[in-house]
Protein backbone atom coordinates (compact mmCIF):
# COMPACT_ATOMS: atom_id res chain seq x y z
CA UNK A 1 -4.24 14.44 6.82
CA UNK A 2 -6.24 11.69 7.83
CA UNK A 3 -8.92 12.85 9.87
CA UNK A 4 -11.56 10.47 10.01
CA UNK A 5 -9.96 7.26 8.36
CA UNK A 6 -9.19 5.60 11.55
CA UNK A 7 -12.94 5.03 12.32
CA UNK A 8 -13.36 4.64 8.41
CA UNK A 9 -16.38 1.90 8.92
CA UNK A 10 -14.93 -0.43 5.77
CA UNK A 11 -11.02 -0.69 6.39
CA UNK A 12 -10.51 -3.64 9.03
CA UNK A 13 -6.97 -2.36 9.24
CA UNK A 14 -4.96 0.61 9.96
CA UNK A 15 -1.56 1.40 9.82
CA UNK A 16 0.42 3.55 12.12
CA UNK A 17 1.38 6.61 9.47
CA UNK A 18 5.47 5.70 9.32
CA UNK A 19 7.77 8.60 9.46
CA UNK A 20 9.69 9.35 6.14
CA UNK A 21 13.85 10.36 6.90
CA UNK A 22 14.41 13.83 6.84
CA UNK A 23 14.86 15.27 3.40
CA UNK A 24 13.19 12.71 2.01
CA UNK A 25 12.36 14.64 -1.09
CA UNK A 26 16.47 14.87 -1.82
CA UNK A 27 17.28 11.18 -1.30
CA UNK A 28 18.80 8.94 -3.75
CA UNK A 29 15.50 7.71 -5.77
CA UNK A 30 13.25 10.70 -4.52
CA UNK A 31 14.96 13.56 -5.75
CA UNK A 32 13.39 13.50 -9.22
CA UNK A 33 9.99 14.02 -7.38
CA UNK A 34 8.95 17.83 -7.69
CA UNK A 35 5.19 17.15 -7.04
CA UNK A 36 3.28 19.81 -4.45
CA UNK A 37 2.37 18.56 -1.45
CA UNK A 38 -1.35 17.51 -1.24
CA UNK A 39 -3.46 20.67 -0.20
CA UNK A 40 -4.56 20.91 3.66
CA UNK A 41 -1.84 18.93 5.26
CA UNK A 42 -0.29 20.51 8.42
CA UNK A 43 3.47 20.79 7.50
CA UNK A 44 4.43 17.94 9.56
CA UNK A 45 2.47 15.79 7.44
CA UNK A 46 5.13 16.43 4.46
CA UNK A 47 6.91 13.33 6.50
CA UNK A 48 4.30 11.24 7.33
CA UNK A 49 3.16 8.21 4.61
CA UNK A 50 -0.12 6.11 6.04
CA UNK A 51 -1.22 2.65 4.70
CA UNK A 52 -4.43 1.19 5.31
CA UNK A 53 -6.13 -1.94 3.40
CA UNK A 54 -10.06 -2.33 2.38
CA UNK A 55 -10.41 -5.93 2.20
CA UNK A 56 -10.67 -7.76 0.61
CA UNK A 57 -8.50 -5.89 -1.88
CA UNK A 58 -7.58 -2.73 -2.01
CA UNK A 59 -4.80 -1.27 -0.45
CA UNK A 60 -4.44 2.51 -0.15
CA UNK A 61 -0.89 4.67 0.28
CA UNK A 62 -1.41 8.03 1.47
CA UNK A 63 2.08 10.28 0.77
CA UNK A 64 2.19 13.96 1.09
CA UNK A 65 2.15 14.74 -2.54
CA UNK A 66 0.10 12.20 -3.99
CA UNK A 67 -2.31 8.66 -3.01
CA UNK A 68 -2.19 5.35 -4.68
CA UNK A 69 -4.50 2.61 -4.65
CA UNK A 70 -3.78 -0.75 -5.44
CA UNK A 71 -6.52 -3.09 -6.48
CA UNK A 72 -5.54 -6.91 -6.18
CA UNK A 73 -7.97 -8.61 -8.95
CA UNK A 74 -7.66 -12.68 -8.32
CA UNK A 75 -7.12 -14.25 -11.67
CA UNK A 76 -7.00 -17.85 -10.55
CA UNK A 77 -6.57 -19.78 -6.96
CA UNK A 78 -2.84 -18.68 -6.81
CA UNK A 79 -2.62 -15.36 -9.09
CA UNK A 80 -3.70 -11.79 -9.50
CA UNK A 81 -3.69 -9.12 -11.29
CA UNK A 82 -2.77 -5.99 -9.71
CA UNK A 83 -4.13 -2.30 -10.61
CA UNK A 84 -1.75 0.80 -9.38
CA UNK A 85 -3.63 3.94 -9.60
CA UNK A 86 -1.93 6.94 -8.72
CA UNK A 87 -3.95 10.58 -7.91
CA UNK A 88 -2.52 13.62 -7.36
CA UNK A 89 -4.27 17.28 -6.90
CA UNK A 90 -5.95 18.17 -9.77
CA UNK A 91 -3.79 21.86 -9.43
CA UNK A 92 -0.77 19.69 -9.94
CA UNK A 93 -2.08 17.83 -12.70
CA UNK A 94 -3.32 20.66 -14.58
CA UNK A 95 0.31 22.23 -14.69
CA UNK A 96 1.75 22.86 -18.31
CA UNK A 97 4.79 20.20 -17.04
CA UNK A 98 3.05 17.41 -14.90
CA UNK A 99 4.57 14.70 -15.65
CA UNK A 100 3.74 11.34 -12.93
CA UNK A 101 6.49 9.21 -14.38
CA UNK A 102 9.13 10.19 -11.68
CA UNK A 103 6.38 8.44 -8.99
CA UNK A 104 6.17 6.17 -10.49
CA UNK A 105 8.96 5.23 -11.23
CA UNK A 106 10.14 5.33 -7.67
CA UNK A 107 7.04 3.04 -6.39
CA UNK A 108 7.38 0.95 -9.47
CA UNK A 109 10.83 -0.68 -7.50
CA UNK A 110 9.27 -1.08 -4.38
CA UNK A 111 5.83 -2.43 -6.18
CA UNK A 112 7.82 -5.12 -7.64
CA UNK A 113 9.96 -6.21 -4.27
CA UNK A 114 6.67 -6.41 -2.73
CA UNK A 115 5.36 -8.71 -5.10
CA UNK A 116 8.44 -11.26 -5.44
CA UNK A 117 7.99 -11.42 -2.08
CA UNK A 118 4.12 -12.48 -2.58
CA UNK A 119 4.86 -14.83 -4.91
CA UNK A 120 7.71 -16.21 -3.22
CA UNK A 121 5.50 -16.31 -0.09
CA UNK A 122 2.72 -18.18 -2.24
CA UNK A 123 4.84 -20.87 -3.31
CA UNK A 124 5.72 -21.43 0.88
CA UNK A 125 2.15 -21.69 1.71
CA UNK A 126 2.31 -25.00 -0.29
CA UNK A 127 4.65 -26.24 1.89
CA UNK A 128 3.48 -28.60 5.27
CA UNK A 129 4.98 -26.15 7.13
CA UNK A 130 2.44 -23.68 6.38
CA UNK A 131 -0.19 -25.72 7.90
CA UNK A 132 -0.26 -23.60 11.26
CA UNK A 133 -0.45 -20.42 9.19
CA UNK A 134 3.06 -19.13 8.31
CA UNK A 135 4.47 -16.43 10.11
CA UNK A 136 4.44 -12.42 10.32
CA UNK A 137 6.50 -9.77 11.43
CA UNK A 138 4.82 -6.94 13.62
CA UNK A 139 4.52 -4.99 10.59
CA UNK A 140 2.69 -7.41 8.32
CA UNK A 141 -0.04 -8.59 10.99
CA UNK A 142 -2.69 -7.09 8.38
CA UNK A 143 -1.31 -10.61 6.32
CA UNK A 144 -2.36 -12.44 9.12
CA UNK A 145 -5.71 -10.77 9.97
CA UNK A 146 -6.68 -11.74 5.89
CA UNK A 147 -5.75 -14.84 6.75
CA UNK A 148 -8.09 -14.90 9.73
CA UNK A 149 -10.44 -13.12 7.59
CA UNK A 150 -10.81 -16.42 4.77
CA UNK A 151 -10.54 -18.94 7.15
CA UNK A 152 -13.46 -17.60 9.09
CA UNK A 153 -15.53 -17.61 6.15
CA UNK A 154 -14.79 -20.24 4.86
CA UNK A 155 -15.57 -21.99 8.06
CA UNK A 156 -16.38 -25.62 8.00
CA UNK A 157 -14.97 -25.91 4.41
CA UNK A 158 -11.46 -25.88 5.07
């Protein structure tokens, strides 16, 4: 359900789509969701979530019944303000009992776990130890391509 985003000319990063567990839609936390899948995705794509990021802030989550964006808006040197939209098919939406909150709800949990651990990573960065650039787990090399990313810019100023 993808087609075409890996060459997408503006993200810098892709991420492998991630398998979700069988019966995903009946596990503790998802069973609430009763959303339709998205229209034209092959039925193996009812497993598959992709993640890609736009730099320099957007990051995009692409599950089989719905996409949300998040838009990181910097605040100050060491905050930001984060925007979750959410979009599902306008079919779904224009149902007599669509009703988002189960999504999220469910994202809302992970959303925040994410972001202690940004803020918990922001506070190490102030740390000497952080002068060679921290490090990332195979999954989170996107962190360290941004980080790449400003300190080329920023070239000679650093």
């Amino acid at each position: 359900h993808v087609a075409g985003l890996r060459d997408f000319p503006a993200a810098r990063i892709i991420l492998s789509p991630k398998e979700l567990p069988s019966g995903w839609r009946d596990r503790s936390g998802w069973s609430q969701l009763r959303h339709a899948t998205l229209p034209g995705l092959l039925p193996d794509d009812d497993r598959l979530y992709y993640g890609f990021v736009i730099w320099p802030n957007l990051f995009v989550n692409l599950l089989p019944d719905h996409v949300i964006l998040h838009t990181l808006l910097p605040t100050g040197p060491e905050t930001s303000r984060v925007v979750c939209d959410w979009l599902f098919d306008p079919a779904e939406i224009a149902k007599p009992n669509f009703d988002p909150k189960d999504t999220v709800d469910v994202f809302d949990i992970t959303n925040r776990q994410d972001w202690d651990v940004c803020e918990r990573t922001q506070l190490g960065m102030r740390s000497r130890a952080y002068a060679d650039g921290g490090f990332y787990v195979t999954n989170e090399q996107h962190i360290a391509v941004f980080r790449d990313l400003v300190l080329e810019r920023l070239g000679e100023k650093v």
